[in-house]
PDB file of N, CA and C in Angstrom:
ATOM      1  N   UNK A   1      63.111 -75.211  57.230  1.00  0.00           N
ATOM      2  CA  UNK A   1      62.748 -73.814  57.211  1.00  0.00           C
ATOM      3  C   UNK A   1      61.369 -73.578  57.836  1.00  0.00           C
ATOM      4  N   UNK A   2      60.615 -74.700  57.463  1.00  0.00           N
ATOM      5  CA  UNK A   2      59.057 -74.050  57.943  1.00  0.00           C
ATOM      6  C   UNK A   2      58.790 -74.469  59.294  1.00  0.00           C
ATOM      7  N   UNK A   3      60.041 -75.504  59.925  1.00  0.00           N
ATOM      8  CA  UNK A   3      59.968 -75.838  61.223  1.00  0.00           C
ATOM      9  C   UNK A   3      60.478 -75.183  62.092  1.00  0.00           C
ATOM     10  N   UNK A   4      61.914 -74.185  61.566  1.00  0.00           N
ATOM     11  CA  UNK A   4      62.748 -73.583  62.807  1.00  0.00           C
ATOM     12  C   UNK A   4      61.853 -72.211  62.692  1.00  0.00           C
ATOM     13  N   UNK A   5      62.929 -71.912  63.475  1.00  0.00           N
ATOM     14  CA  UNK A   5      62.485 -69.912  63.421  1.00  0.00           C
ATOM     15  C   UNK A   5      63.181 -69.139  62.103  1.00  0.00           C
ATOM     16  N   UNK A   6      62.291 -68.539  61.658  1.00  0.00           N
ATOM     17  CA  UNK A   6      62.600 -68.018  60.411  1.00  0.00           C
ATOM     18  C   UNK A   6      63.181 -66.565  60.613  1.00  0.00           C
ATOM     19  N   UNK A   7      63.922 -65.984  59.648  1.00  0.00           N
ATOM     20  CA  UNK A   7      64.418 -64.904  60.302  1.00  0.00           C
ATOM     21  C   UNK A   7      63.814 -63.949  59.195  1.00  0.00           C
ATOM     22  N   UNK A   8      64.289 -62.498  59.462  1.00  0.00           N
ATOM     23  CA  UNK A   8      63.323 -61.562  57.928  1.00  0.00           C
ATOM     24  C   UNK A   8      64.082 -61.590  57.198  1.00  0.00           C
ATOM     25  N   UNK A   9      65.805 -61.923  56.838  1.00  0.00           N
ATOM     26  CA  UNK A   9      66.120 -62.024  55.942  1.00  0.00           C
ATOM     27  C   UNK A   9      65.587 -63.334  55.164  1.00  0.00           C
ATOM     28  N   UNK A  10      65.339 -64.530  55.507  1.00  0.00           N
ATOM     29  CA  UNK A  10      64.636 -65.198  54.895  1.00  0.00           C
ATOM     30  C   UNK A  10      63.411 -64.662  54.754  1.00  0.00           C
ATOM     31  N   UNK A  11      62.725 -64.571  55.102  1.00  0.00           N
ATOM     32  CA  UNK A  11      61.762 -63.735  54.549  1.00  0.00           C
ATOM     33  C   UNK A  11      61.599 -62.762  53.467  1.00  0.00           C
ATOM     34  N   UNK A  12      62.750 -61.814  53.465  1.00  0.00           N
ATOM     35  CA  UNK A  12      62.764 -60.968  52.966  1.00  0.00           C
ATOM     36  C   UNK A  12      63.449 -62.002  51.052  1.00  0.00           C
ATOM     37  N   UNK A  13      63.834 -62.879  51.461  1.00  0.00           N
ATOM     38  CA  UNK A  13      64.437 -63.973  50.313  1.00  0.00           C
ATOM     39  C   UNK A  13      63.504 -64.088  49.614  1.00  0.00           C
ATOM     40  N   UNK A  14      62.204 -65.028  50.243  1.00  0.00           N
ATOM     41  CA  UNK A  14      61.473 -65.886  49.541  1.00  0.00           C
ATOM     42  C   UNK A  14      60.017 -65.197  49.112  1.00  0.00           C
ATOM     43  N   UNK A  15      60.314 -63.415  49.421  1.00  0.00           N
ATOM     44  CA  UNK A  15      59.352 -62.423  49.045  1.00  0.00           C
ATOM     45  C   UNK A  15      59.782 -62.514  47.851  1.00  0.00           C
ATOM     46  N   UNK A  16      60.889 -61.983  47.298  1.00  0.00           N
ATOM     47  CA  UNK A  16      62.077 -61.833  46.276  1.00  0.00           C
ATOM     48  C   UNK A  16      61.448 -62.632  45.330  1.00  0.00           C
ATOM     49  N   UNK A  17      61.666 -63.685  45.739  1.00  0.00           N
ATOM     50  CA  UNK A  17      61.188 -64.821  45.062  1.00  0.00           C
ATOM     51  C   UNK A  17      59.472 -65.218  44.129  1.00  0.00           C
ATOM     52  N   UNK A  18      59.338 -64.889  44.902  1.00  0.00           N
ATOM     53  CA  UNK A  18      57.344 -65.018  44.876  1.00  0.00           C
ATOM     54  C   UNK A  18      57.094 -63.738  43.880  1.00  0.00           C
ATOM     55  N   UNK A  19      57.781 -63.088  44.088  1.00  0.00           N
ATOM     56  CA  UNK A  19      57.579 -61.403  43.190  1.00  0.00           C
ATOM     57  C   UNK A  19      58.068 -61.832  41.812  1.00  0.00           C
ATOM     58  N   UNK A  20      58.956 -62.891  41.717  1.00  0.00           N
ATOM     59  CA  UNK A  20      59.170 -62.681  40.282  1.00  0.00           C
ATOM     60  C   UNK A  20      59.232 -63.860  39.748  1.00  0.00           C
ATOM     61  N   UNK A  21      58.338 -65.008  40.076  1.00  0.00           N
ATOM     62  CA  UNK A  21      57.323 -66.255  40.204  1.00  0.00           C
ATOM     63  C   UNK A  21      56.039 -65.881  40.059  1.00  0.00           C
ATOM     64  N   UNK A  22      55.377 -65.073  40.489  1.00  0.00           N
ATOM     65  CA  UNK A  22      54.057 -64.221  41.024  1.00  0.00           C
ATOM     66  C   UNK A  22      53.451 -64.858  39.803  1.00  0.00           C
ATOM     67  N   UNK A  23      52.119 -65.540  40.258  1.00  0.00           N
ATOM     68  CA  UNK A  23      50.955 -65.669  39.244  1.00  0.00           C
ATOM     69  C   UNK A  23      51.149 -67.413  38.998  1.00  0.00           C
ATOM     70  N   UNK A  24      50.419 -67.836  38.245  1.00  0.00           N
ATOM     71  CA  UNK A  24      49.933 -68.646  37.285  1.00  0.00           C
ATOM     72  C   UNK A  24      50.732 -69.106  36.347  1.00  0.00           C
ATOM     73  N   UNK A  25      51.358 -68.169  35.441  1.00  0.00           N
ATOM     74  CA  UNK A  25      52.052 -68.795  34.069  1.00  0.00           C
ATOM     75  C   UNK A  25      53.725 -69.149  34.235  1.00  0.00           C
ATOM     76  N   UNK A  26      54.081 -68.017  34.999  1.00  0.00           N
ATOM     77  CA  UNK A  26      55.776 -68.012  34.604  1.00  0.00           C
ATOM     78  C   UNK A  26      56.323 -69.389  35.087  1.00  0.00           C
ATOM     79  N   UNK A  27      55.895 -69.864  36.030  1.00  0.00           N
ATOM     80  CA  UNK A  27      57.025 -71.519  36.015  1.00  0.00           C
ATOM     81  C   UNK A  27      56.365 -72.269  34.948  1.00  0.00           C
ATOM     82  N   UNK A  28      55.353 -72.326  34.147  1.00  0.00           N
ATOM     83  CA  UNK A  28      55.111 -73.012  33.188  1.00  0.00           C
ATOM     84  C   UNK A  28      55.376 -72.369  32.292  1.00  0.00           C
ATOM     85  N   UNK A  29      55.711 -71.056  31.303  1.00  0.00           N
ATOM     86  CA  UNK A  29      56.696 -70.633  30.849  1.00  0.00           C
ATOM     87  C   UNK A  29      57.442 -71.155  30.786  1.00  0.00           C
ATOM     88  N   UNK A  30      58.533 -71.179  31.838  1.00  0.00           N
ATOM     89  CA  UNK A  30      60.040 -71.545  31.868  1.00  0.00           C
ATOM     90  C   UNK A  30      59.955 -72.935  31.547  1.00  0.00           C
ATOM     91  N   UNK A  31      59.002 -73.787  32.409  1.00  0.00           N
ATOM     92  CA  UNK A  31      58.999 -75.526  32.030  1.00  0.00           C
ATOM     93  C   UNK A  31      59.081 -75.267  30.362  1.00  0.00           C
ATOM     94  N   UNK A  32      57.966 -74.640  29.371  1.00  0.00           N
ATOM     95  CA  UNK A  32      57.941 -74.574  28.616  1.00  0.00           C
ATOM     96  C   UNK A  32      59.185 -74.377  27.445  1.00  0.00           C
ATOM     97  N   UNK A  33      60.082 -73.305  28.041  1.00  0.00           N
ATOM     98  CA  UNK A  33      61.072 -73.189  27.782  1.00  0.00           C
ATOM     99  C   UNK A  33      62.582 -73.821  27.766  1.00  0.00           C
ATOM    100  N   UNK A  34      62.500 -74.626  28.870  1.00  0.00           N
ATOM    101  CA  UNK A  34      63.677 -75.677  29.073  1.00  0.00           C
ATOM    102  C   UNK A  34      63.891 -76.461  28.521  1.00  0.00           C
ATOM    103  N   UNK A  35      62.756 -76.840  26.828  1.00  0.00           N
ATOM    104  CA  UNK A  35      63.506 -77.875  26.307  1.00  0.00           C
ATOM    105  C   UNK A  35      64.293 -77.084  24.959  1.00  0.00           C
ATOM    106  N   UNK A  36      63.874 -75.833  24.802  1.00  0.00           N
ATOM    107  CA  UNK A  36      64.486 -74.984  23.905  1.00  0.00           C
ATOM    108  C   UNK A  36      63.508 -73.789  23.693  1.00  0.00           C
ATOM    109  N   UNK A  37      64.523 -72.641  22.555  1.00  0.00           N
ATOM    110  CA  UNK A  37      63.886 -71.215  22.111  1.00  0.00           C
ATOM    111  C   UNK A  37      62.851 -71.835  21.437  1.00  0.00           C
ATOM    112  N   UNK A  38      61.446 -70.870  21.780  1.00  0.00           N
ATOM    113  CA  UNK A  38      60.357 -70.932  21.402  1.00  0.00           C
ATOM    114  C   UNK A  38      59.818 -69.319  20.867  1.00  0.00           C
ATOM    115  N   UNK A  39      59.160 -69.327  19.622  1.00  0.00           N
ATOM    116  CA  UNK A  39      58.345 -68.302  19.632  1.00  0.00           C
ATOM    117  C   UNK A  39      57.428 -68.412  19.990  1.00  0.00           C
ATOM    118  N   UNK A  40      56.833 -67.049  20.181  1.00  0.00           N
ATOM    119  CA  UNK A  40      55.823 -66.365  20.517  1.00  0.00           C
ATOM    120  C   UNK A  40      54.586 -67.619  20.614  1.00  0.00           C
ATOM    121  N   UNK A  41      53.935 -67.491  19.045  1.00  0.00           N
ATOM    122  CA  UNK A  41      52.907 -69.072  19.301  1.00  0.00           C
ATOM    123  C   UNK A  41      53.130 -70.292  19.371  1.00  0.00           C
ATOM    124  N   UNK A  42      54.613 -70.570  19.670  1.00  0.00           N
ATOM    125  CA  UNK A  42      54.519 -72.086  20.020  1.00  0.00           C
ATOM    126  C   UNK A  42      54.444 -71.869  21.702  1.00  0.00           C
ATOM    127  N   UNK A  43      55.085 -70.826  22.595  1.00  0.00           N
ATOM    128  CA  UNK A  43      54.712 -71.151  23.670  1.00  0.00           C
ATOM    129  C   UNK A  43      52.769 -70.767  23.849  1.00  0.00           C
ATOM    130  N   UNK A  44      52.315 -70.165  23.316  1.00  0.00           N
ATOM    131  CA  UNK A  44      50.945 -70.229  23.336  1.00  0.00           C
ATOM    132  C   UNK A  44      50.158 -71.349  23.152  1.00  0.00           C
ATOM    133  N   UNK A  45      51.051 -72.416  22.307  1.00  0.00           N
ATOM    134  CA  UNK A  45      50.491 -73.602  22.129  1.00  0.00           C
ATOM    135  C   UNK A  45      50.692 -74.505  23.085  1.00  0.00           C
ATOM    136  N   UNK A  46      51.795 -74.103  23.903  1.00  0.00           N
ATOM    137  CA  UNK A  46      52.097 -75.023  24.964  1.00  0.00           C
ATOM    138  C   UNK A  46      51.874 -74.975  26.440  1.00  0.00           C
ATOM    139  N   UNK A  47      51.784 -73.722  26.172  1.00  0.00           N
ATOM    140  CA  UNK A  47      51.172 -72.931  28.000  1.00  0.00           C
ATOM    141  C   UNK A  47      49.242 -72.858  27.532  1.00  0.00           C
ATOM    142  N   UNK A  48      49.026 -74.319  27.661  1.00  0.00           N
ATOM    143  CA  UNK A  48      47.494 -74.627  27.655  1.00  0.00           C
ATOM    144  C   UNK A  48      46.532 -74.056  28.355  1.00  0.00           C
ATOM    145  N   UNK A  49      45.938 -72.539  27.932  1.00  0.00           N
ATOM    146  CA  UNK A  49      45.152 -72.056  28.918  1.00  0.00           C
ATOM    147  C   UNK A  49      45.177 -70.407  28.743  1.00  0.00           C
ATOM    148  N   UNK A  50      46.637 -70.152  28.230  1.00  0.00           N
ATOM    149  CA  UNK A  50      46.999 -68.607  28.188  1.00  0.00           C
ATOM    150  C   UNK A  50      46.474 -68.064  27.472  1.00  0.00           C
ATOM    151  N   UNK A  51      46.114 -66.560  27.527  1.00  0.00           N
ATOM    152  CA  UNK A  51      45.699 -65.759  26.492  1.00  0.00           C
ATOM    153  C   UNK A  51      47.275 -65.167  25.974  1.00  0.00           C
ATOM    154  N   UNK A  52      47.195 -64.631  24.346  1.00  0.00           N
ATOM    155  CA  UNK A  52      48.074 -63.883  24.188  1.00  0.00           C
ATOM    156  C   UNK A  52      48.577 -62.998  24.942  1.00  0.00           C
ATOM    157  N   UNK A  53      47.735 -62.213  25.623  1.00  0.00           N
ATOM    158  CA  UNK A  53      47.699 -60.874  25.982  1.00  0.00           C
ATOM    159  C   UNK A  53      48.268 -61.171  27.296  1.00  0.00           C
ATOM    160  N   UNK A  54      48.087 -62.238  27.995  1.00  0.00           N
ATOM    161  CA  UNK A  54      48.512 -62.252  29.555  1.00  0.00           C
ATOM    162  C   UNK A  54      50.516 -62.893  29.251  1.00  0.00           C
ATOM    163  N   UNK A  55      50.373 -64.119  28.026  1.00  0.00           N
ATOM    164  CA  UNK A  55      51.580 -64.457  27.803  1.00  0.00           C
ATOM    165  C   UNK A  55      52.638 -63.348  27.725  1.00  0.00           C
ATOM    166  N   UNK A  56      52.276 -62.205  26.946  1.00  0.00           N
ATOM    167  CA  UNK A  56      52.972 -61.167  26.281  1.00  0.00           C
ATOM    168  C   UNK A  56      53.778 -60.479  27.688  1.00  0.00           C
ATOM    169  N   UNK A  57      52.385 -60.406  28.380  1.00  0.00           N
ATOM    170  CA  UNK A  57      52.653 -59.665  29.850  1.00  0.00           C
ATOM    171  C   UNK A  57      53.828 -60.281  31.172  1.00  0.00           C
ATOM    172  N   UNK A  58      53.659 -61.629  30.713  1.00  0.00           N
ATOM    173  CA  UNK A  58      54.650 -62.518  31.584  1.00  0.00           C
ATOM    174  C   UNK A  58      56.045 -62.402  31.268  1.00  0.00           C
ATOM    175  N   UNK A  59      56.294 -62.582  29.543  1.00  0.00           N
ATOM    176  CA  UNK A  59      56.896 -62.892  28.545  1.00  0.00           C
ATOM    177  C   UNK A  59      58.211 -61.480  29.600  1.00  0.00           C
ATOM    178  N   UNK A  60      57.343 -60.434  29.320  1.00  0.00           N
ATOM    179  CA  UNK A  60      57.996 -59.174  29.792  1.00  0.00           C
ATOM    180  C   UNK A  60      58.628 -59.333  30.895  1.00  0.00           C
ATOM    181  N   UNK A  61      57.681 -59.283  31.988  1.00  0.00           N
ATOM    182  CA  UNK A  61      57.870 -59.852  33.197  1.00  0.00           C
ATOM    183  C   UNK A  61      59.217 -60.539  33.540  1.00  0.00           C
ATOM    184  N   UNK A  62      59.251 -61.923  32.936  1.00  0.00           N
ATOM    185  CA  UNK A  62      60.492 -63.290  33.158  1.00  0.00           C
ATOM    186  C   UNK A  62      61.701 -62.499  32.654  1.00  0.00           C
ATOM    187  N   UNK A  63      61.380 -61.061  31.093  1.00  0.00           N
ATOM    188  CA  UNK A  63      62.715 -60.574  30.647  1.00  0.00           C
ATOM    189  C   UNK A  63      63.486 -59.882  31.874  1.00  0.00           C
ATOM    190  N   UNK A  64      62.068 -59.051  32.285  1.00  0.00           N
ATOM    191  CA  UNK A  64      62.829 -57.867  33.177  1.00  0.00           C
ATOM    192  C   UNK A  64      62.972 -58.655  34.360  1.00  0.00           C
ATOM    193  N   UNK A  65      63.023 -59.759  34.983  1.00  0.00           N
ATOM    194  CA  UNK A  65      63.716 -60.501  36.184  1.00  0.00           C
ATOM    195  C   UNK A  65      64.495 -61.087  35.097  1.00  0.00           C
ATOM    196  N   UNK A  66      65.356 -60.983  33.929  1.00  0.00           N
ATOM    197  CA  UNK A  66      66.893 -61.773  33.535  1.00  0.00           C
ATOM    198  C   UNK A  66      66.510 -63.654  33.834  1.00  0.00           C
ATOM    199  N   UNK A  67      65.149 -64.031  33.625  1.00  0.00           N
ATOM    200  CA  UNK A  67      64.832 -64.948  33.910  1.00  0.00           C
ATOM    201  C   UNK A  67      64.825 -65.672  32.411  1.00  0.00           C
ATOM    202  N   UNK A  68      64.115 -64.971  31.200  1.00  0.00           N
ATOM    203  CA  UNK A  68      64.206 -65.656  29.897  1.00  0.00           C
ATOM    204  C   UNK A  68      65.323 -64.252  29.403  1.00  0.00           C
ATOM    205  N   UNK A  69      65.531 -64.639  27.863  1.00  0.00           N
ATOM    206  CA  UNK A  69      66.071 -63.510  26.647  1.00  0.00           C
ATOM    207  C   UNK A  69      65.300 -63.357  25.154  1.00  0.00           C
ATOM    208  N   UNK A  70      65.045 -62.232  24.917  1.00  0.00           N
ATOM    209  CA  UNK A  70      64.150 -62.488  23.906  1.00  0.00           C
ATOM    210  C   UNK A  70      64.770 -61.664  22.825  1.00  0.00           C
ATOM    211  N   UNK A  71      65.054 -62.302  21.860  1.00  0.00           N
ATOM    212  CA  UNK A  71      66.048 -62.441  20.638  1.00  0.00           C
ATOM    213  C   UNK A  71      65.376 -61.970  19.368  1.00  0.00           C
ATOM    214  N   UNK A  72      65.266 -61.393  18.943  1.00  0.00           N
ATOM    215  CA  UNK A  72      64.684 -60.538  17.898  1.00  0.00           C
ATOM    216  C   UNK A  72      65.455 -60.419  16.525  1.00  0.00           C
ATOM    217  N   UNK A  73      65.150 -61.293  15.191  1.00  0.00           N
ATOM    218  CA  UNK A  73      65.353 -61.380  14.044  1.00  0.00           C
ATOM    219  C   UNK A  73      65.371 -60.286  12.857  1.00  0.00           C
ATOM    220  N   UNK A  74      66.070 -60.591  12.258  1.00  0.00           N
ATOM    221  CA  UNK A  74      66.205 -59.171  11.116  1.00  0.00           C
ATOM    222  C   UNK A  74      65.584 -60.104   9.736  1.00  0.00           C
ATOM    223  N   UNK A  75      64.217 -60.344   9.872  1.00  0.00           N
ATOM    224  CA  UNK A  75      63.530 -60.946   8.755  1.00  0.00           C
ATOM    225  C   UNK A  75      62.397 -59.766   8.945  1.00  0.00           C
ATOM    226  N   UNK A  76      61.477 -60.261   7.602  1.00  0.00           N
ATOM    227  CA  UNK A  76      60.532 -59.520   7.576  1.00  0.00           C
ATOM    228  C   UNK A  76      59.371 -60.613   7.064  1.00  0.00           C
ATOM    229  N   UNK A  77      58.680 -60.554   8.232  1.00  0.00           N
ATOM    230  CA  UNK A  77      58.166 -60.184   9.106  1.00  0.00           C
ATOM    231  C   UNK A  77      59.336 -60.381  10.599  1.00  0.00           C
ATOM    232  N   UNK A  78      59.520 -59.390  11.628  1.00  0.00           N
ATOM    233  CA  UNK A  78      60.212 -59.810  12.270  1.00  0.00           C
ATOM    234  C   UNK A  78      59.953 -61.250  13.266  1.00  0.00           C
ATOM    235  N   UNK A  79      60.938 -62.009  13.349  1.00  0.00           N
ATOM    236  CA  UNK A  79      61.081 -63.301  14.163  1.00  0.00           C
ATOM    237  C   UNK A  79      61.378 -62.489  15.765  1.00  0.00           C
ATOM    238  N   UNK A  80      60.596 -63.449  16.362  1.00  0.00           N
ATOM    239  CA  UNK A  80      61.318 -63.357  18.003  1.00  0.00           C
ATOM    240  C   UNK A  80      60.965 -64.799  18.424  1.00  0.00           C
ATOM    241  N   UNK A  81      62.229 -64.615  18.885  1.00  0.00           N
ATOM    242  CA  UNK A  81      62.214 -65.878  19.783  1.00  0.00           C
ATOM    243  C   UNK A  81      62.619 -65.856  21.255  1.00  0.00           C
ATOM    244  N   UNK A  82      61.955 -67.097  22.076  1.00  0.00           N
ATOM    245  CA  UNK A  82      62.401 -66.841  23.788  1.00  0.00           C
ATOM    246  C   UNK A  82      63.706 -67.673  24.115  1.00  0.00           C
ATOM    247  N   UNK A  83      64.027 -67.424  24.945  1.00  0.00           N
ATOM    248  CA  UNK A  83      65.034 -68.688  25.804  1.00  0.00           C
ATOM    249  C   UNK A  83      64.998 -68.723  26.695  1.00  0.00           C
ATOM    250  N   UNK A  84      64.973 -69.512  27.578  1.00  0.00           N
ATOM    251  CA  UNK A  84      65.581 -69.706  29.200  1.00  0.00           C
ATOM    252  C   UNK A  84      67.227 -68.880  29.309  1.00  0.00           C
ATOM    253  N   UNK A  85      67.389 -68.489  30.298  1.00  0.00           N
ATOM    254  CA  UNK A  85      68.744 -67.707  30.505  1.00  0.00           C
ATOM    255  C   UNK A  85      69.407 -68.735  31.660  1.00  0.00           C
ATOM    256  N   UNK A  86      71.052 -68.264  31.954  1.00  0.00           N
ATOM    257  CA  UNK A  86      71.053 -69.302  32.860  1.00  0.00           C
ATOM    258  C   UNK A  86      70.649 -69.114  34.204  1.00  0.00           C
ATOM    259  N   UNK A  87      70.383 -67.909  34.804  1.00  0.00           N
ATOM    260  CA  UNK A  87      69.506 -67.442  35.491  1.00  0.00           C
ATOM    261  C   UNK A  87      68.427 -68.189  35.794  1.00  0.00           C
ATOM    262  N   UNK A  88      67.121 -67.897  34.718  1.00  0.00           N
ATOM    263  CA  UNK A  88      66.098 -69.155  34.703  1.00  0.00           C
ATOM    264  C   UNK A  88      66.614 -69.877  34.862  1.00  0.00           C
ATOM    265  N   UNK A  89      67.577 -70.851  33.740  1.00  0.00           N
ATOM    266  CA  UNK A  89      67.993 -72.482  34.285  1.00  0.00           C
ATOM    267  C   UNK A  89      68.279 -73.137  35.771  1.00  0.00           C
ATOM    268  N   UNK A  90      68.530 -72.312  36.721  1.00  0.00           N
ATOM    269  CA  UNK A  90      68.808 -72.508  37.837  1.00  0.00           C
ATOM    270  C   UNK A  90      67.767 -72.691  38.558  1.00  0.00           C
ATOM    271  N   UNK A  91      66.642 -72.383  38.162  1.00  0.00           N
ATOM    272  CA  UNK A  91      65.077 -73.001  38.935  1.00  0.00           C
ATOM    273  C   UNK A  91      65.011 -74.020  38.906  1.00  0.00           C
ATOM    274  N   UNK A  92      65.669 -75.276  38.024  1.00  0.00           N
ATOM    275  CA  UNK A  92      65.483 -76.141  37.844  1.00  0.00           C
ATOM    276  C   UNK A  92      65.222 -77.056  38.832  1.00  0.00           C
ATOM    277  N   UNK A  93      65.897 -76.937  39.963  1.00  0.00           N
ATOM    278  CA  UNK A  93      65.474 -77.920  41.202  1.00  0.00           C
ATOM    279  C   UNK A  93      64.003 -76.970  41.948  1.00  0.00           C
ATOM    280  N   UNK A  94      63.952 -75.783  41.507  1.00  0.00           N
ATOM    281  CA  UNK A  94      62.522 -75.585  42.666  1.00  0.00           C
ATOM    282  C   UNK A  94      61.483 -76.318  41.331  1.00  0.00           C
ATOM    283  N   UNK A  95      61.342 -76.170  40.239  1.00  0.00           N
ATOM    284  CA  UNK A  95      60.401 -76.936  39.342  1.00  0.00           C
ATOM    285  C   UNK A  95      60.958 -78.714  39.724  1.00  0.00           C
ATOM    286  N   UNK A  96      61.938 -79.083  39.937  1.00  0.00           N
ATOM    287  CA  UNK A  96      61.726 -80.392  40.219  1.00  0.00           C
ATOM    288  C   UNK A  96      60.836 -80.528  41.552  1.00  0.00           C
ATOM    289  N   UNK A  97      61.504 -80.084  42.307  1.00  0.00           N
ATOM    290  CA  UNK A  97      60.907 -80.553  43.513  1.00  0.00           C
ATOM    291  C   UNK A  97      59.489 -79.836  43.858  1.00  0.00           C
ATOM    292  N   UNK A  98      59.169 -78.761  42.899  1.00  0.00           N
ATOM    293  CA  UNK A  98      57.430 -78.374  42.790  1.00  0.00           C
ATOM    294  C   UNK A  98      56.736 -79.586  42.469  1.00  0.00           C
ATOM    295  N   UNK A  99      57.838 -79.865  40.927  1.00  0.00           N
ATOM    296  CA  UNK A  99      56.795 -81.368  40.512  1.00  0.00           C
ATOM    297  C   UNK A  99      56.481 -82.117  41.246  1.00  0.00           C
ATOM    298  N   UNK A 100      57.534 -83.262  42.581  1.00  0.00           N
ATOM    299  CA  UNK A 100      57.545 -83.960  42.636  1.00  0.00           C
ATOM    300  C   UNK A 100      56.658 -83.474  43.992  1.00  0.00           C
ATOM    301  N   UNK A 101      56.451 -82.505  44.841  1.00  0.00           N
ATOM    302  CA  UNK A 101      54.794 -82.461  45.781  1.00  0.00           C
ATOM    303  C   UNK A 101      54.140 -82.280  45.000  1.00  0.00           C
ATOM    304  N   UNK A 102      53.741 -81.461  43.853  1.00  0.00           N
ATOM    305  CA  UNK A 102      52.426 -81.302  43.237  1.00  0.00           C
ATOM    306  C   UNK A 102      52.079 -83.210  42.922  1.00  0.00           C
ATOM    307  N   UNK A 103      52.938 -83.934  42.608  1.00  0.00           N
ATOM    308  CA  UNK A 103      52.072 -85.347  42.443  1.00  0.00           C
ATOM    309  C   UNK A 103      51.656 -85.714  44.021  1.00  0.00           C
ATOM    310  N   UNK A 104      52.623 -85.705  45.074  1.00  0.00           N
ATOM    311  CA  UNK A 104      52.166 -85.958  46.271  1.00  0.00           C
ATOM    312  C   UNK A 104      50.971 -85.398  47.047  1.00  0.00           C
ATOM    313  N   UNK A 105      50.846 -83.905  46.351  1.00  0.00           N
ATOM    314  CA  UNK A 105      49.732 -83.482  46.873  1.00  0.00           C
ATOM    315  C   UNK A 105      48.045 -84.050  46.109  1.00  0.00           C
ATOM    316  N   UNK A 106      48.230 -84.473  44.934  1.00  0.00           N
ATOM    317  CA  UNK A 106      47.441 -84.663  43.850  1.00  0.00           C
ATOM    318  C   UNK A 106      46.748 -86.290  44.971  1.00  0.00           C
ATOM    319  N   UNK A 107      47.963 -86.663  44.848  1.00  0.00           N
ATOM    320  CA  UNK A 107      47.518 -88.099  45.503  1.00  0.00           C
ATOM    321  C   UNK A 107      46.734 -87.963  47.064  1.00  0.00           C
ATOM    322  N   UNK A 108      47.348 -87.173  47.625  1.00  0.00           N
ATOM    323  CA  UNK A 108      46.663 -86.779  48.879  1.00  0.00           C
ATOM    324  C   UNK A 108      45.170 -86.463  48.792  1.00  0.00           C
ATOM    325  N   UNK A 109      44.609 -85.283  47.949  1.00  0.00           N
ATOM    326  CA  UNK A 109      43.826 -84.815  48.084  1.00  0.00           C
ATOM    327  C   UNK A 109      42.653 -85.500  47.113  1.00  0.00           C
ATOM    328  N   UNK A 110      43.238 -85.958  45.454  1.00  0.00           N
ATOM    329  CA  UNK A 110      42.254 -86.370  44.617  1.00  0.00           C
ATOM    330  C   UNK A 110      42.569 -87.853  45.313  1.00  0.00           C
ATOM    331  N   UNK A 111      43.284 -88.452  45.208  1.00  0.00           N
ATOM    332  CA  UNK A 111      43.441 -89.940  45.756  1.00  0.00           C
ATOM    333  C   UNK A 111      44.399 -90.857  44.565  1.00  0.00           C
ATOM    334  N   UNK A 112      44.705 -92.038  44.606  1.00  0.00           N
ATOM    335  CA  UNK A 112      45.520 -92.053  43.504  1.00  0.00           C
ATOM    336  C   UNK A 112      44.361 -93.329  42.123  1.00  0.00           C
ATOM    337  N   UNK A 113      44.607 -92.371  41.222  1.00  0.00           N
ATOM    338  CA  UNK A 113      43.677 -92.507  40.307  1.00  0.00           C
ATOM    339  C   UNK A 113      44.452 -92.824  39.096  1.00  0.00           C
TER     340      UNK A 113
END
């Protein structure tokens, strides 16, 4: 792709894409999410770095792209919990193969340590 000629429907794809990826948290979200439903502060505990307030904002975000589902309990205090959808689940190869340059790039640039 980044060698031939690209056309605007690709383009117009991998805009798509980036728009509802956009930022910092949501693929670590979802990593977060792929080993199961999480509430609210366990993904806070696990997305090392987040504020509530930005999680909450993503949280939304991943719903309204059909990317997670957020499941809401009839306890009191109310429970919510997240999930990956199968939607999300289908990232699964761009998070593999993110992982597997982010180490190649790591090694490139920090060196291998």
């Amino acid at each position: 792709m980044l060698t031939g000629n690209g056309c605007p429907k690709t383009a117009l794809s991998i805009r798509d894409a980036l728009e509802a990826l956009e930022g910092r948290w949501k693929l670590l979200i979802l990593f977060a999410l792929s080993s199961g439903p999480k509430r609210f502060k366990q993904l806070s505990a696990e997305v090392t770095g987040i504020t509530d307030k930005i999680l909450s904002k993503e949280l939304k975000a991943l719903e309204m792209n059909q990317l997670i589902s957020r499941r809401v309990f009839d306890t009191f205090p109310p429970t919510v919990e997240y999930s990956i959808t199968e939607h999300g689940a289908s990232l699964e190869k761009v998070l593999e193969e993110l992982h597997y340059w982010g180490l190649a790039h790591r090694a490139k640039i920090i060196g291998n340590n």
